[in-house]
N, C-alpha and C. Protein backbone atom coordinates (compact mmCIF):
# COMPACT_ATOMS: atom_id res chain seq x y z
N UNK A 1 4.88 -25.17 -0.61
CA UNK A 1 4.87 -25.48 0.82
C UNK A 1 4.28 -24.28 1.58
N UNK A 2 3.27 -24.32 1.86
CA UNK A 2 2.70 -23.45 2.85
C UNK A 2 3.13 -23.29 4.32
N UNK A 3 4.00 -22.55 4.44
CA UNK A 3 4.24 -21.65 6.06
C UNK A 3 2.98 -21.33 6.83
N UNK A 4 2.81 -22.12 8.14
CA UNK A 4 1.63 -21.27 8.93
C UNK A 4 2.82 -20.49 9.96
N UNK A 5 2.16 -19.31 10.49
CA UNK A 5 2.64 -18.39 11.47
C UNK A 5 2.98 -19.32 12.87
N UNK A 6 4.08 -19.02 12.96
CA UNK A 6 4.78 -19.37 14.61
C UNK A 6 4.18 -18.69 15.40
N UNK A 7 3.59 -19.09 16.77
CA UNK A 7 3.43 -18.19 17.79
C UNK A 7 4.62 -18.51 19.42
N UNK A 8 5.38 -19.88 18.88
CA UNK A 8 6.60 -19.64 19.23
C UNK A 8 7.71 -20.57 18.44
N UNK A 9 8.77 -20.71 19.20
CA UNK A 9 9.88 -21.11 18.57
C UNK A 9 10.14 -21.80 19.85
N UNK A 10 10.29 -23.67 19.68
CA UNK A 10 11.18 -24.42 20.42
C UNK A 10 12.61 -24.11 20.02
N UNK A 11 13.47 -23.85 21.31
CA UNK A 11 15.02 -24.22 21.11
C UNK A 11 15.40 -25.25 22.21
N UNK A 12 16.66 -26.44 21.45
CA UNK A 12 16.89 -27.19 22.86
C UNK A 12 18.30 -26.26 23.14
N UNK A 13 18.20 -26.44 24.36
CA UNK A 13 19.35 -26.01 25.66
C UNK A 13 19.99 -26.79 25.70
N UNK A 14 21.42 -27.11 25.40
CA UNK A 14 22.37 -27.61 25.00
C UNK A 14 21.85 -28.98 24.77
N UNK A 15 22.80 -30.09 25.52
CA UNK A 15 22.01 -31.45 24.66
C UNK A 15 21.69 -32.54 25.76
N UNK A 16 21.00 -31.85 26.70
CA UNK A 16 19.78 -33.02 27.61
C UNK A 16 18.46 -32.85 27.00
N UNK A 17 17.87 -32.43 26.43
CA UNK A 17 16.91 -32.92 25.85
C UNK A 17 17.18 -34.05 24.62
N UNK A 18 18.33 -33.42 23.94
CA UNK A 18 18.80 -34.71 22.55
C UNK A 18 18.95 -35.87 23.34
N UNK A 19 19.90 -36.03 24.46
CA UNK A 19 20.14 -37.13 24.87
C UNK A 19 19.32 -38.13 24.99
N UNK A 20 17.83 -37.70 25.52
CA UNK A 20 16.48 -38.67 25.37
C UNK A 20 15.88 -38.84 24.29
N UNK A 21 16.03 -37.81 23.22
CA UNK A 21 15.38 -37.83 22.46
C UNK A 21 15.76 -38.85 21.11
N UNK A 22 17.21 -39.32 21.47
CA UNK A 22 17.80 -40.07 20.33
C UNK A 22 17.91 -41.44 21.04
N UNK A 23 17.33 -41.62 22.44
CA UNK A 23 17.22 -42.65 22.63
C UNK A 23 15.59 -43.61 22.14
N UNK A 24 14.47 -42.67 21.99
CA UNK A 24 13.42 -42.95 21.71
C UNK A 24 13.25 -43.67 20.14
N UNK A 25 12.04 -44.51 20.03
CA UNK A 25 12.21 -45.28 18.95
C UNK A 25 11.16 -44.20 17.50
N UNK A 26 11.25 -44.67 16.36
CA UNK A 26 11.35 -43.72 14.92
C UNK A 26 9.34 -43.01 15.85
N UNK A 27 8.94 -43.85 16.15
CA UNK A 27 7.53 -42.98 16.13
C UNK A 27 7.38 -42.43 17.40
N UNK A 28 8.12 -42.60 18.66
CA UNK A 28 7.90 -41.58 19.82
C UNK A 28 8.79 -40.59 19.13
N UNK A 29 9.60 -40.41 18.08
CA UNK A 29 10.61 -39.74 17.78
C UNK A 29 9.51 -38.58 17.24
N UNK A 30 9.02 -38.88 16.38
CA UNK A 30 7.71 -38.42 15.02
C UNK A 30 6.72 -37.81 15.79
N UNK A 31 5.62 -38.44 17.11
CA UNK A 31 5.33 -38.08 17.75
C UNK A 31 5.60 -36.34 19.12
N UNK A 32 7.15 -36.77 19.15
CA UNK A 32 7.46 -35.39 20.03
C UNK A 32 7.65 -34.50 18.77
N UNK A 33 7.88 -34.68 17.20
CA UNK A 33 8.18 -33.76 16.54
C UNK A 33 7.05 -33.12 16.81
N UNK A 34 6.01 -33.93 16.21
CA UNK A 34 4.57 -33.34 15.90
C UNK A 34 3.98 -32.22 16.97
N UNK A 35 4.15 -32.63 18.66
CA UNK A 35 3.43 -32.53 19.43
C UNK A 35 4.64 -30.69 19.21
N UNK A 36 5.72 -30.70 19.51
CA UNK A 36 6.37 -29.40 19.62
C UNK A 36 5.88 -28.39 18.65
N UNK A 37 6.03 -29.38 17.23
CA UNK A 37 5.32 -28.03 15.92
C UNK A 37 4.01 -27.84 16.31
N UNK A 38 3.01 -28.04 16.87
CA UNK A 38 1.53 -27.85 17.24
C UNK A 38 1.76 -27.12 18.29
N UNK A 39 2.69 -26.67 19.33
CA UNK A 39 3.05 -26.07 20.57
C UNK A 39 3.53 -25.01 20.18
N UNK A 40 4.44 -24.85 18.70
CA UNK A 40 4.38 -23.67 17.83
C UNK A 40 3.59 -22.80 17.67
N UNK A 41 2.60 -23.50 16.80
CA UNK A 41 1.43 -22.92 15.90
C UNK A 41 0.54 -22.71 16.29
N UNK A 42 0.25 -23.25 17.39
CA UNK A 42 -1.53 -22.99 18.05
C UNK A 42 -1.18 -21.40 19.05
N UNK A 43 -2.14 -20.51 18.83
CA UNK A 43 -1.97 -19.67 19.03
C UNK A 43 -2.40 -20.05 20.89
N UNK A 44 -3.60 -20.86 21.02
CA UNK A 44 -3.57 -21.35 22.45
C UNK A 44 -3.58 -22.88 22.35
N UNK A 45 -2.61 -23.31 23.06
CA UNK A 45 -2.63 -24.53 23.32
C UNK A 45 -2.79 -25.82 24.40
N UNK A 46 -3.76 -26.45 23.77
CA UNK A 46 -4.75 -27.00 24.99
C UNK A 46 -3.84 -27.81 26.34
N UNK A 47 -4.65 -27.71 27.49
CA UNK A 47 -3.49 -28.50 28.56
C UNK A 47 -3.01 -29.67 28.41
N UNK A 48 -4.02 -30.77 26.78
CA UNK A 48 -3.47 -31.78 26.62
C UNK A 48 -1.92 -31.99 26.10
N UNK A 49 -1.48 -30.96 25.68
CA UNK A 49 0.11 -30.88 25.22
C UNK A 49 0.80 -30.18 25.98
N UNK A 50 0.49 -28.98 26.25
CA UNK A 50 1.39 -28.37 27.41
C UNK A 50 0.43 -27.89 28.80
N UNK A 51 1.08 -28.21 29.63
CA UNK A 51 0.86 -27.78 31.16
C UNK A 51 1.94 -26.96 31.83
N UNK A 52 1.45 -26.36 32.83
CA UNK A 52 2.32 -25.30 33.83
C UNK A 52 2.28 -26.88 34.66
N UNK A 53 3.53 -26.83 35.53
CA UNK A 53 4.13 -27.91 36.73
C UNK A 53 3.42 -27.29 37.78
N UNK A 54 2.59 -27.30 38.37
CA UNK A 54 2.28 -26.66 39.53
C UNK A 54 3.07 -26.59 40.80
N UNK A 55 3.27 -25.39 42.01
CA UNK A 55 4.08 -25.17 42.25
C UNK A 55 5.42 -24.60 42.18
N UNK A 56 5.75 -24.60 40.83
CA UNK A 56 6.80 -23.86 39.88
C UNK A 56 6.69 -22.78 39.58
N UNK A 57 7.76 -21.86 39.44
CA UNK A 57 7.91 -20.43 38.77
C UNK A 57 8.10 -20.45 37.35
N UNK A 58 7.12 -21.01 36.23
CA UNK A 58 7.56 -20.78 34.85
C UNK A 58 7.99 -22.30 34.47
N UNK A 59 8.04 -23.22 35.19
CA UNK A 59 8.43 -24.55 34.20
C UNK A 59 6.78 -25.05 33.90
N UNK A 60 7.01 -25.48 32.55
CA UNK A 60 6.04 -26.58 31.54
C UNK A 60 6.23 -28.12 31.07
N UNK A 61 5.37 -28.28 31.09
CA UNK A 61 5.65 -30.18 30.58
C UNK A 61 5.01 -30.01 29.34
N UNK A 62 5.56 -30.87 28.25
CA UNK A 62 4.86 -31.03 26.84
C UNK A 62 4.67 -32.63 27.14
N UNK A 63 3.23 -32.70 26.61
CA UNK A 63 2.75 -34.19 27.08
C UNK A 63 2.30 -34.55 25.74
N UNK A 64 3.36 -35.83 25.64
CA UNK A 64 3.06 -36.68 24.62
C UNK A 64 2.75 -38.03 25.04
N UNK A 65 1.78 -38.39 23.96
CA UNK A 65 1.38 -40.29 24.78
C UNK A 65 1.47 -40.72 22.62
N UNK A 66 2.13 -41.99 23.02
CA UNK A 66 2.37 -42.58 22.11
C UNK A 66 1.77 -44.02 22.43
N UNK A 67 0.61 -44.36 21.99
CA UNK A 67 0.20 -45.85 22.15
C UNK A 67 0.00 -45.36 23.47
N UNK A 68 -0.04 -47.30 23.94
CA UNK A 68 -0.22 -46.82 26.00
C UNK A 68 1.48 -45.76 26.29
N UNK A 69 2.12 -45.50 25.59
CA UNK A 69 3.39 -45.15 26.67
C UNK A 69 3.24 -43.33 26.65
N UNK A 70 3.38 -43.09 27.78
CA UNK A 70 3.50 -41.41 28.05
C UNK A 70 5.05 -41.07 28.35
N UNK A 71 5.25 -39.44 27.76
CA UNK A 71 6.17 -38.60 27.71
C UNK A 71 5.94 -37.74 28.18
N UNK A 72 7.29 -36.96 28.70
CA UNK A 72 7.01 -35.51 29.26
C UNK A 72 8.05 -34.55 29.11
N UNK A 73 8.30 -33.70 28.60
CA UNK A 73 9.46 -33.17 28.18
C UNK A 73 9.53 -31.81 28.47
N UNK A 74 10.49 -30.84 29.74
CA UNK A 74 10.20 -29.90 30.76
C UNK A 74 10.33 -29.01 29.33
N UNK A 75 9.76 -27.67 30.10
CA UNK A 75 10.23 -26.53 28.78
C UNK A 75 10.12 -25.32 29.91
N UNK A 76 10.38 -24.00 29.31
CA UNK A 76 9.54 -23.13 29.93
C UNK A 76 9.94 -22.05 28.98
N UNK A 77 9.53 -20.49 29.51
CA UNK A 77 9.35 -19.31 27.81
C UNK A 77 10.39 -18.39 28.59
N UNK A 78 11.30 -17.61 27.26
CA UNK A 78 12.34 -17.06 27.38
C UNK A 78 11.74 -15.89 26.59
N UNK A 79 11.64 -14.82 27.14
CA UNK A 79 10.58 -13.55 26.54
C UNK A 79 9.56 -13.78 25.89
N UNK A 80 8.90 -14.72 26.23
CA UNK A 80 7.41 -15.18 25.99
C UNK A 80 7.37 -15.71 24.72
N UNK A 81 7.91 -15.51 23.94
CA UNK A 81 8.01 -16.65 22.81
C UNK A 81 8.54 -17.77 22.43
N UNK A 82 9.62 -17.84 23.44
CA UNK A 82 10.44 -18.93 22.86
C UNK A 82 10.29 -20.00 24.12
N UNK A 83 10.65 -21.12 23.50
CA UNK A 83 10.53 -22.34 24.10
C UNK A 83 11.65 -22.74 24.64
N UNK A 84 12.32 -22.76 25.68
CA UNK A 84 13.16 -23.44 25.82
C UNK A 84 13.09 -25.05 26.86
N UNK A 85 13.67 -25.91 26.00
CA UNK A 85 12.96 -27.77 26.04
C UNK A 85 14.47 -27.73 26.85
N UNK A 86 14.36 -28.43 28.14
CA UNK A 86 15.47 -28.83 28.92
C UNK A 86 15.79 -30.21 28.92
N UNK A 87 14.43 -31.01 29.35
CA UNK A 87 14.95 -32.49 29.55
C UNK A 87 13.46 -33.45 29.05
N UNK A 88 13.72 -34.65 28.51
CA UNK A 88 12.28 -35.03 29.10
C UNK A 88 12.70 -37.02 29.48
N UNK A 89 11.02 -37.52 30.03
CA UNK A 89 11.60 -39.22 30.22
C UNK A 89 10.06 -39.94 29.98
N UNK A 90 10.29 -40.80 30.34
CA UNK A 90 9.39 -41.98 29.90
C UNK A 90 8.47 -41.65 31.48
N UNK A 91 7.13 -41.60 31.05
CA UNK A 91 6.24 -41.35 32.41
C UNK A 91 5.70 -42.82 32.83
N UNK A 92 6.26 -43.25 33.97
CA UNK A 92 5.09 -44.57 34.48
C UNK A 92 4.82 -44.63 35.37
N UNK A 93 4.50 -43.52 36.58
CA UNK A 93 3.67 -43.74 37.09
C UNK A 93 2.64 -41.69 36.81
N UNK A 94 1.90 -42.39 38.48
CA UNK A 94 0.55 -41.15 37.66
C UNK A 94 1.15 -39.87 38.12
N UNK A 95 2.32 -39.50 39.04
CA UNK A 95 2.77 -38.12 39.26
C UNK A 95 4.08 -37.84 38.78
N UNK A 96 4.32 -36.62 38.12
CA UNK A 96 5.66 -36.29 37.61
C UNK A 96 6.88 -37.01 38.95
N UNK A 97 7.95 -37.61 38.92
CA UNK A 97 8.81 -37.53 39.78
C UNK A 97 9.14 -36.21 40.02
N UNK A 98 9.53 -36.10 41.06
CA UNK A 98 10.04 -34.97 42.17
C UNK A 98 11.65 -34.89 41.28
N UNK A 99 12.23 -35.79 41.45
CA UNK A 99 13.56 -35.71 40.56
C UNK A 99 13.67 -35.21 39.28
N UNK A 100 12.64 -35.41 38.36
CA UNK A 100 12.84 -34.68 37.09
C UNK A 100 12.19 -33.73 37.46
N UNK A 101 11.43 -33.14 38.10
CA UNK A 101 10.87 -31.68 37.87
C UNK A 101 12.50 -30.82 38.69
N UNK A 102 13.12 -31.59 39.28
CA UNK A 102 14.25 -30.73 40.09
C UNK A 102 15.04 -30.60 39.28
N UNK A 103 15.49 -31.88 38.39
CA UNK A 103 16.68 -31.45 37.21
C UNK A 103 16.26 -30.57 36.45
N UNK A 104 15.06 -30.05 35.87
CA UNK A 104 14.83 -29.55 34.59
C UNK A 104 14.19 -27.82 35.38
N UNK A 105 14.48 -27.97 37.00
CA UNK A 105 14.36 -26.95 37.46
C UNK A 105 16.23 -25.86 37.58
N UNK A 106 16.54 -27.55 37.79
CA UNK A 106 18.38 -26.88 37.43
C UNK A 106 18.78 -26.55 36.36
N UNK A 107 18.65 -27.01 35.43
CA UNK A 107 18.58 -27.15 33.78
C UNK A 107 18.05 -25.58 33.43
N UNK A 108 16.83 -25.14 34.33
CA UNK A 108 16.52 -23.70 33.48
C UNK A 108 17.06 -22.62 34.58
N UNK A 109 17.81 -22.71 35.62
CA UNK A 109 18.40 -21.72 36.78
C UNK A 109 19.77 -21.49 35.58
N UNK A 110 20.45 -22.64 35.14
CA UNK A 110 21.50 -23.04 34.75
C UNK A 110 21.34 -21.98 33.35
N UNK A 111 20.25 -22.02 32.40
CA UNK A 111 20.10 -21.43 31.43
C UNK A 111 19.76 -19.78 31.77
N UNK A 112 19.17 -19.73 32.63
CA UNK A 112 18.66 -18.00 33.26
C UNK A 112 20.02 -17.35 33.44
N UNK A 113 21.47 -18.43 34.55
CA UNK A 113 22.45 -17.38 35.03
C UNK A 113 23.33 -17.12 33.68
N UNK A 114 23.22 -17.53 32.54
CA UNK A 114 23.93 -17.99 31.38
C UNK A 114 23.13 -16.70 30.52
N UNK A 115 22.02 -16.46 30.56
CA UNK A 115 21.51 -15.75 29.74
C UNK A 115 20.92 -14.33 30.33
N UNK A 116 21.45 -13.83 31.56
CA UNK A 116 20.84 -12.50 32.10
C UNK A 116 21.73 -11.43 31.45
């Protein structure tokens, strides 16, 4: 089994990200695996998987599309390597809701006062 080099490490933050993630069916499941280990390994990784939220101090979306259906799952970096995945949901229309970029803006205030 060949190891390629991490250039980071996803961790989930307690369990709002599981919560969606065990609701999703076996191949959006397979799909967010894939898309996170490539968010690993790519030393740069293109805006088609991860984006900065614009407007934001440090939150990211990991964008997965499975068939027609899109995902988005917040993250942002904890000493620049690490990933930390807060929340994600089912995307249908064309702009992030205002509501999930606010939870997963609470979600990482919540993880910052926990971890200073």
């Amino acid at each position: 089994m060949d190891s390629k080099p991490k250039y980071r490490t996803a961790i989930f933050y307690k369990d709002y990200f599981e919560k969606f993630f065990i609701k999703q069916s076996k191949k959006v499941k397979a799909k967010i695996i894939w898309t996170i280990e490539l968010i690993e390994e790519l030393e740069r990784v293109p805006e088609t998987y991860l984006k900065h939220i614009e407007s934001t101090k440090g939150l990211y979306e990991i964008r997965v599309k499975q068939g027609r259906d899109i995902f988005r799952i917040f993250c942002f970096f904890d000493k620049g390597h690490l990933i930390i995945v807060t929340s994600g949901f089912h995307k249908k229309t064309q702009k992030t809701p205002k509501k999930e970029i606010d939870r997963a803006l609470k979600i990482m205030e919540e993880y910052e006062n926990e971890n200073k």
